[in-house]
N, C-alpha and C. Protein backbone atom coordinates (compact mmCIF):
# COMPACT_ATOMS: atom_id res chain seq x y z
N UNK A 1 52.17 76.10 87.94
CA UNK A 1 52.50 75.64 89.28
C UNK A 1 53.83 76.27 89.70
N UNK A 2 54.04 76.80 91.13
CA UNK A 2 55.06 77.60 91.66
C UNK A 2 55.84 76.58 92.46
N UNK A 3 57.04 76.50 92.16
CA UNK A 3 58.19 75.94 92.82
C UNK A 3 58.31 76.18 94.11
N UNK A 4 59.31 75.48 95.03
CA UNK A 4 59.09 76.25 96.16
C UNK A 4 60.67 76.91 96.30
N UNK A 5 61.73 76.98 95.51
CA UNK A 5 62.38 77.86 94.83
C UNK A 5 61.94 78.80 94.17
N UNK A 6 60.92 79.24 93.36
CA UNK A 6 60.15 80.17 93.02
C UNK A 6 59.63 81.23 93.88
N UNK A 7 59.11 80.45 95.28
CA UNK A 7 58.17 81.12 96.28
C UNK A 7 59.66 81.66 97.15
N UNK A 8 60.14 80.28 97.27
CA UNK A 8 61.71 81.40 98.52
C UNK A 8 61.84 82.55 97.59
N UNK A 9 62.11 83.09 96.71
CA UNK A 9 63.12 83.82 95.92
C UNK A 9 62.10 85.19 95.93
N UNK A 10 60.42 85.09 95.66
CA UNK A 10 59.90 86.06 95.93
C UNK A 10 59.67 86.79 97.24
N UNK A 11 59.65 85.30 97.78
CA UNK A 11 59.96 86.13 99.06
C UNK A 11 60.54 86.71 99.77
N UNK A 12 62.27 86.37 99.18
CA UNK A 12 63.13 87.73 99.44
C UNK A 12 62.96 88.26 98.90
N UNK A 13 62.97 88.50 97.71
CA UNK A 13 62.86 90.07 96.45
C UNK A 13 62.06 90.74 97.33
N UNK A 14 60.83 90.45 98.04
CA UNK A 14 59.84 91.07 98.55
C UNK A 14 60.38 91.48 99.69
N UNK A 15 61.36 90.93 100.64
CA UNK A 15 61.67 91.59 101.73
C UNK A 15 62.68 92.59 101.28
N UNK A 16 63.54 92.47 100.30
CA UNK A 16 64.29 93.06 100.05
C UNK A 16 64.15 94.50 99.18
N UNK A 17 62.76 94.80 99.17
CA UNK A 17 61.94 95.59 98.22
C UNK A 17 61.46 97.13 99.10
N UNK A 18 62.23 96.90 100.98
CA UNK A 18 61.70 97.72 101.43
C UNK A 18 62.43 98.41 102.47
N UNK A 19 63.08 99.68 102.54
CA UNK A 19 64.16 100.55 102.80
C UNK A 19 64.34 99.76 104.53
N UNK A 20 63.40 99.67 105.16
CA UNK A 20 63.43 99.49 106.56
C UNK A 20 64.17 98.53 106.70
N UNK A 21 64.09 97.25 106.04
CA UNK A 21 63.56 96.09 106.51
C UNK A 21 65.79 95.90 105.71
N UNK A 22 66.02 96.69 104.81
CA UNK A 22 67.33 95.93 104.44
C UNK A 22 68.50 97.00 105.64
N UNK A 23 67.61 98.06 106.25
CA UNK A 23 68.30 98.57 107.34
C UNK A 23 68.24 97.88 108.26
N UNK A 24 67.10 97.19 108.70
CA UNK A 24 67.34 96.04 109.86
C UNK A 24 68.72 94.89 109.78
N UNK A 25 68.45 94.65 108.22
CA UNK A 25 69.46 93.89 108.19
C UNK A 25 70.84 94.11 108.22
N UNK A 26 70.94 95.31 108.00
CA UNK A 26 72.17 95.21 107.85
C UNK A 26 72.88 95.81 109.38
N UNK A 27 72.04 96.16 110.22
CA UNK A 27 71.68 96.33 111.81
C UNK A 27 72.38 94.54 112.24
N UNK A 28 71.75 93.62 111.48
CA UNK A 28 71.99 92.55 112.14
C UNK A 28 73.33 91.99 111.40
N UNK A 29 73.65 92.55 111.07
CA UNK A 29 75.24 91.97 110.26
C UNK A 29 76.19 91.94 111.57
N UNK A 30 75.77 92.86 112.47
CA UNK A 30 76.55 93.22 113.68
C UNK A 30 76.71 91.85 114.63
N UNK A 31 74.87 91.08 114.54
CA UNK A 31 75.48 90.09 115.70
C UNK A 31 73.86 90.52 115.97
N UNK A 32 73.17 89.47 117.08
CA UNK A 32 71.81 89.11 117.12
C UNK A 32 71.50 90.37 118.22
N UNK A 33 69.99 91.17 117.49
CA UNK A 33 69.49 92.13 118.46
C UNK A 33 68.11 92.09 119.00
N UNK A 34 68.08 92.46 120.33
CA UNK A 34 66.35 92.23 120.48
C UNK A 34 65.73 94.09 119.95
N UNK A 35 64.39 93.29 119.68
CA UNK A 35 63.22 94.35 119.34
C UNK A 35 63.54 95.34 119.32
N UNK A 36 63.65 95.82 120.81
CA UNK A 36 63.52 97.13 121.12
C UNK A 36 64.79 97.75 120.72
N UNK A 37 65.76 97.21 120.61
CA UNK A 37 66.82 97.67 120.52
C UNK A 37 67.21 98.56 118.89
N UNK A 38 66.11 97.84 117.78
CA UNK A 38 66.15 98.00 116.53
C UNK A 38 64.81 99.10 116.67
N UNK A 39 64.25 98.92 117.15
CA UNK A 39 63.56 99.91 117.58
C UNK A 39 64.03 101.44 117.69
N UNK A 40 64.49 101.53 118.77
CA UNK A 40 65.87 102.37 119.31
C UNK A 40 66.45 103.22 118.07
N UNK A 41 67.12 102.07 117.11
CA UNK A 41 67.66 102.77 116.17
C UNK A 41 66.58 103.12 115.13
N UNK A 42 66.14 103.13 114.45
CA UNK A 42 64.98 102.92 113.62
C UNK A 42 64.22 104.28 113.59
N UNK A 43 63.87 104.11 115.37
CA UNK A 43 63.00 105.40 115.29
C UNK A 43 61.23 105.10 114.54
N UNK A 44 61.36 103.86 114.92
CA UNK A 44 59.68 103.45 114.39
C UNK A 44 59.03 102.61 115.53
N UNK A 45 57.42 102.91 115.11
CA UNK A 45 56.87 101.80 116.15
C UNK A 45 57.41 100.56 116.44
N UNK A 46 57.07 99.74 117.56
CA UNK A 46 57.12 98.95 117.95
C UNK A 46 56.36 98.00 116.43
N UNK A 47 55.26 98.27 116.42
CA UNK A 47 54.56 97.24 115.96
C UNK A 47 54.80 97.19 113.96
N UNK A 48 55.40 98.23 113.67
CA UNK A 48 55.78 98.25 112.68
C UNK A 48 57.57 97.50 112.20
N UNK A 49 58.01 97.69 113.46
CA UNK A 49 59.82 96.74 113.33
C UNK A 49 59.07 95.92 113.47
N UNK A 50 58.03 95.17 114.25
CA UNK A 50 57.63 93.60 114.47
C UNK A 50 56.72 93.31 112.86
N UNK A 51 56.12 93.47 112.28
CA UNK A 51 55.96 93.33 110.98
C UNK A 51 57.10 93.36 110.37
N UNK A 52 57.78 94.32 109.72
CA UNK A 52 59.07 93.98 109.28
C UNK A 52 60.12 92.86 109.44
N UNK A 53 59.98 92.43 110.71
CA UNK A 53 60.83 91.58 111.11
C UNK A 53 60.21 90.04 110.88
N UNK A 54 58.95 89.98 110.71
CA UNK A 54 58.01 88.95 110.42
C UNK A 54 58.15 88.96 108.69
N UNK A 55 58.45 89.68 107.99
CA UNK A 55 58.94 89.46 106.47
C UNK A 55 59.94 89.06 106.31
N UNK A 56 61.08 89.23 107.00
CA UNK A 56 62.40 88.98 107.29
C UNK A 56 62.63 88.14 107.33
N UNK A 57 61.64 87.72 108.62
CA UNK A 57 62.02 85.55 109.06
C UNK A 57 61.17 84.84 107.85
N UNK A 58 59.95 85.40 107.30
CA UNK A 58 59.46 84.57 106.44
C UNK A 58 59.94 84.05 105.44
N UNK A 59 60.80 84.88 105.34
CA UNK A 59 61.89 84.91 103.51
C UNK A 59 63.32 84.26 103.49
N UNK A 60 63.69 83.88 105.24
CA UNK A 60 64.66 83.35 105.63
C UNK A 60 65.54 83.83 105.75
N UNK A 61 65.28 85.83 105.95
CA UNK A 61 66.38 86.20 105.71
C UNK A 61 67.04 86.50 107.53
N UNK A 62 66.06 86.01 108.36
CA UNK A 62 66.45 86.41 109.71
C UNK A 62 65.40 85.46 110.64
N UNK A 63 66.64 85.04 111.79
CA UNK A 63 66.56 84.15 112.82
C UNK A 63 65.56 84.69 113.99
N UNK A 64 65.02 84.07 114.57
CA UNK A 64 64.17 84.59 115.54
C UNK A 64 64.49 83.76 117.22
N UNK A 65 64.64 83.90 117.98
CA UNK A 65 64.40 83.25 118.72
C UNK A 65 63.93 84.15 120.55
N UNK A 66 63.13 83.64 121.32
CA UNK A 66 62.19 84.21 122.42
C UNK A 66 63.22 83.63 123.63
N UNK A 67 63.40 84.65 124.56
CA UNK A 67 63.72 84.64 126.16
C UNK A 67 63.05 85.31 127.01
N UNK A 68 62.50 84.85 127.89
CA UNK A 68 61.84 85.50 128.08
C UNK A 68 60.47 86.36 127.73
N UNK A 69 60.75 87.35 128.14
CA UNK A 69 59.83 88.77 127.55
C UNK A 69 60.35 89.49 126.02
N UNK A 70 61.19 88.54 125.90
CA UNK A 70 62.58 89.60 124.89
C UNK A 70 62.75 88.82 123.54
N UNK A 71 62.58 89.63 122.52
CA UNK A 71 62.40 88.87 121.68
C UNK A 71 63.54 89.32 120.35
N UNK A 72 64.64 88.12 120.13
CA UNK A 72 65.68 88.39 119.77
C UNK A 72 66.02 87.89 117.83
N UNK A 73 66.47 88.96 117.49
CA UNK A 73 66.72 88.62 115.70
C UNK A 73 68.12 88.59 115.33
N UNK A 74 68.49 87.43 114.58
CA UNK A 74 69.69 87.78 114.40
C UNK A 74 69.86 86.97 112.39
N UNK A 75 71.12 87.07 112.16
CA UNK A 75 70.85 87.05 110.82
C UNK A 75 70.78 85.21 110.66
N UNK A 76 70.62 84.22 109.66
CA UNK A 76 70.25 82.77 109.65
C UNK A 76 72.04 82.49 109.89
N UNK A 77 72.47 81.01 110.04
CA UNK A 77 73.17 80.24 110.33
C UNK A 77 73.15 79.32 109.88
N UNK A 78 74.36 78.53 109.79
CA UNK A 78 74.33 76.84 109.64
C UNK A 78 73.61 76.86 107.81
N UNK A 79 72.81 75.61 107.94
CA UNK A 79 72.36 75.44 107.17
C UNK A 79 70.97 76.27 106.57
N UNK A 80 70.53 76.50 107.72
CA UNK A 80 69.39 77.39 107.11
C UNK A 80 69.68 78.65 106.29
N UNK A 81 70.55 78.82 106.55
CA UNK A 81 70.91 80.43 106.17
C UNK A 81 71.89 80.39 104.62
N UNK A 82 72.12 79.03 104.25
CA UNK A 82 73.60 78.58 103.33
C UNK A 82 72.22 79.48 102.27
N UNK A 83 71.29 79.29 101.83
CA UNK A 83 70.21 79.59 100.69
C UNK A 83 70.18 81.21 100.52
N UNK A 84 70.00 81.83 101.56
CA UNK A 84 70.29 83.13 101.58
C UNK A 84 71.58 84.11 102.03
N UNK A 85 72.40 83.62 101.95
CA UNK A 85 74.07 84.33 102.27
C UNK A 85 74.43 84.42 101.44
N UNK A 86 74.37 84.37 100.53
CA UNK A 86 74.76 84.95 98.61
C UNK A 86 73.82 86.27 98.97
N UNK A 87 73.39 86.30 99.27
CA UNK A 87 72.07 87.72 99.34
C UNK A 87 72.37 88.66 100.24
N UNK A 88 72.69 87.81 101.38
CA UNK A 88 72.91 89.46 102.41
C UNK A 88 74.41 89.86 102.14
N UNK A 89 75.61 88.98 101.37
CA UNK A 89 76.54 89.36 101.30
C UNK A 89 76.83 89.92 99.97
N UNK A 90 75.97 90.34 98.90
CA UNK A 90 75.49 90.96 98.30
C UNK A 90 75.03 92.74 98.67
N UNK A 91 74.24 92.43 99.50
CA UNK A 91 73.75 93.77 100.26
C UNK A 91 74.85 93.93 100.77
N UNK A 92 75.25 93.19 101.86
CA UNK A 92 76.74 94.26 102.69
C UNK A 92 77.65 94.60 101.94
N UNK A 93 78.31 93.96 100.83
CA UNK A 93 79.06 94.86 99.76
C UNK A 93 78.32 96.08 99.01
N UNK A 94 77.10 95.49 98.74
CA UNK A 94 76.40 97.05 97.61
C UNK A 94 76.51 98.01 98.59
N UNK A 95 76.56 98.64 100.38
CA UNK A 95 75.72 99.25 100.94
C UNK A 95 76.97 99.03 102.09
N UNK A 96 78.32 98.86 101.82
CA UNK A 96 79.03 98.92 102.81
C UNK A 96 79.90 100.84 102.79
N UNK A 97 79.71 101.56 101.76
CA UNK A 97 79.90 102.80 101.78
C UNK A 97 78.77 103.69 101.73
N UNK A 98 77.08 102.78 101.98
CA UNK A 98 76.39 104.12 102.00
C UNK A 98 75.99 104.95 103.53
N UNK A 99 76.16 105.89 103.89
CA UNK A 99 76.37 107.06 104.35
C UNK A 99 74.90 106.83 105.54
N UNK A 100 73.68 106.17 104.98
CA UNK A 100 72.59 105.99 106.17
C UNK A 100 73.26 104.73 106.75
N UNK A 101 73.73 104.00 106.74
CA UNK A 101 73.90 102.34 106.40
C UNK A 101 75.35 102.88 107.81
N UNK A 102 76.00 103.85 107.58
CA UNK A 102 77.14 104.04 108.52
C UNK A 102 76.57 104.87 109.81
N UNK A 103 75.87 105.79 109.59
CA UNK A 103 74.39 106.95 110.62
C UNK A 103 73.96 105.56 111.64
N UNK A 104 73.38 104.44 110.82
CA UNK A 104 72.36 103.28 111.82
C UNK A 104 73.68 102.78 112.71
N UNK A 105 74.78 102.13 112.09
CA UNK A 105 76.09 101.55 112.72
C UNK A 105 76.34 102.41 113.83
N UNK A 106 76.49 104.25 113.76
CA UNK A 106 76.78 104.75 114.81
C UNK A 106 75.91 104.72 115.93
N UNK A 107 74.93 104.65 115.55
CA UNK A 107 73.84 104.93 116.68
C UNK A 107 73.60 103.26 117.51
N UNK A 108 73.64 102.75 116.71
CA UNK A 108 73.48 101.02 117.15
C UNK A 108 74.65 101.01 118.42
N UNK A 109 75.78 101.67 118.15
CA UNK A 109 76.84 101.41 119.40
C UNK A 109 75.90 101.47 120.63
N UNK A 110 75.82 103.24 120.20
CA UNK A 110 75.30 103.56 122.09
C UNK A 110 74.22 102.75 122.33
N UNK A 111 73.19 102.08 121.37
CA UNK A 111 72.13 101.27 121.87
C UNK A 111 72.27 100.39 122.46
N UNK A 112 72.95 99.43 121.89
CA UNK A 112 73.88 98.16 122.55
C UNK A 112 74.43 98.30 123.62
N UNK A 113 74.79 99.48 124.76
CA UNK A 113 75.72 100.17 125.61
C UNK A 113 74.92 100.05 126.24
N UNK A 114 72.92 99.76 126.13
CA UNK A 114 72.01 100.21 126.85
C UNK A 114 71.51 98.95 127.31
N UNK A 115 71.36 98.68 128.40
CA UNK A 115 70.46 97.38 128.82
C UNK A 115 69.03 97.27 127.85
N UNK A 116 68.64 95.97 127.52
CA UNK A 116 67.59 96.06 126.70
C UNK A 116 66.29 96.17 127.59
N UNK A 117 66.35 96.40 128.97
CA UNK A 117 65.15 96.46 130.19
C UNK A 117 65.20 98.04 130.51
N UNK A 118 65.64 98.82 130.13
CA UNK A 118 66.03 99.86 130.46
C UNK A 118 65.38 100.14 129.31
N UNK A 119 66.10 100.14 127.60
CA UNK A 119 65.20 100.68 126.24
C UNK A 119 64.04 100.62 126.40
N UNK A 120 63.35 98.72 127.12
CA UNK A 120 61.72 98.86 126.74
C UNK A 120 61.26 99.83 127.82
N UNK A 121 61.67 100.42 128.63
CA UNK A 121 60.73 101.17 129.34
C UNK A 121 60.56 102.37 129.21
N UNK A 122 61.82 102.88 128.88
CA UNK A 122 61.87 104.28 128.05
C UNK A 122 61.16 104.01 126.92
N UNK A 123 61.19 103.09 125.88
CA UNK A 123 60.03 102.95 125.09
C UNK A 123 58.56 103.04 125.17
N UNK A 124 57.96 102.30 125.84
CA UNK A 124 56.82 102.37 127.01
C UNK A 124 56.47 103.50 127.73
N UNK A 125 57.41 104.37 128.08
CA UNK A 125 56.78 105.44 128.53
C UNK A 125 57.26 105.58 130.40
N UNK A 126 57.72 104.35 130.62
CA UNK A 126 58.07 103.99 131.88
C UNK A 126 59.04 104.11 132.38
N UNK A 127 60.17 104.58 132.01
CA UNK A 127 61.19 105.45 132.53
C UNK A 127 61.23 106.60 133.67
């Protein structure tokens, strides 16, 4: 029989098992971003950051919340997050001198500089 300490813990190892998904995160160390915006940096489908980001929240390692059309991630808080902040502050020390990890940080500026109604349409094709 599996704990449900057992099941949290695989389920980060498992998010944490996959190059994208600890670049998102560490994307969100910055402060809460919508979709497209991680998108933007990423340089991947749409529908592939939205999977990723659905491992993320499952494992508790990231907040979700909807406005709108816009759909926004940022890293956990408060209490929800006390279980996994040994973990991402883990990652931001292992991965605070690596060299892609500083590439995403630069590029994240000018994204952020960009209205997020403006990204989805240039995304879309609608620009």
């Amino acid at each position: 029989m599996n704990s449900e300490s057992m099941k949290l813990t695989l389920r980060v190892t498992k998010a944490l098992s996959d190059l994208q998904r600890v670049r998102i995160l560490m994307l969100l160390q910055g402060g809460e971003l919508c979709v497209c915006q991680i998108v933007e940096v990423l340089a991947l489908a749409p529908s592939t950051i939205s999977k990723h980001l659905s491992v993320l929240s499952a494992a508790g390692l990231a907040d979700f919340r909807k406005e709108g059309r816009w759909a926004y991630y940022s890293l956990p808080e408060g209490a929800s997050g006390s279980l996994v902040r040994p973990v991402l502050k883990w990652l931001r020390d292992s991965l605070k001198n690596d060299e892609a990890v500083a590439k995403d940080a630069q590029k994240l500026k000018a994204v952020v500089a960009c209205k997020p109604e403006s990204l989805c349409r240039r995304q879309r094709g609608c620009a």
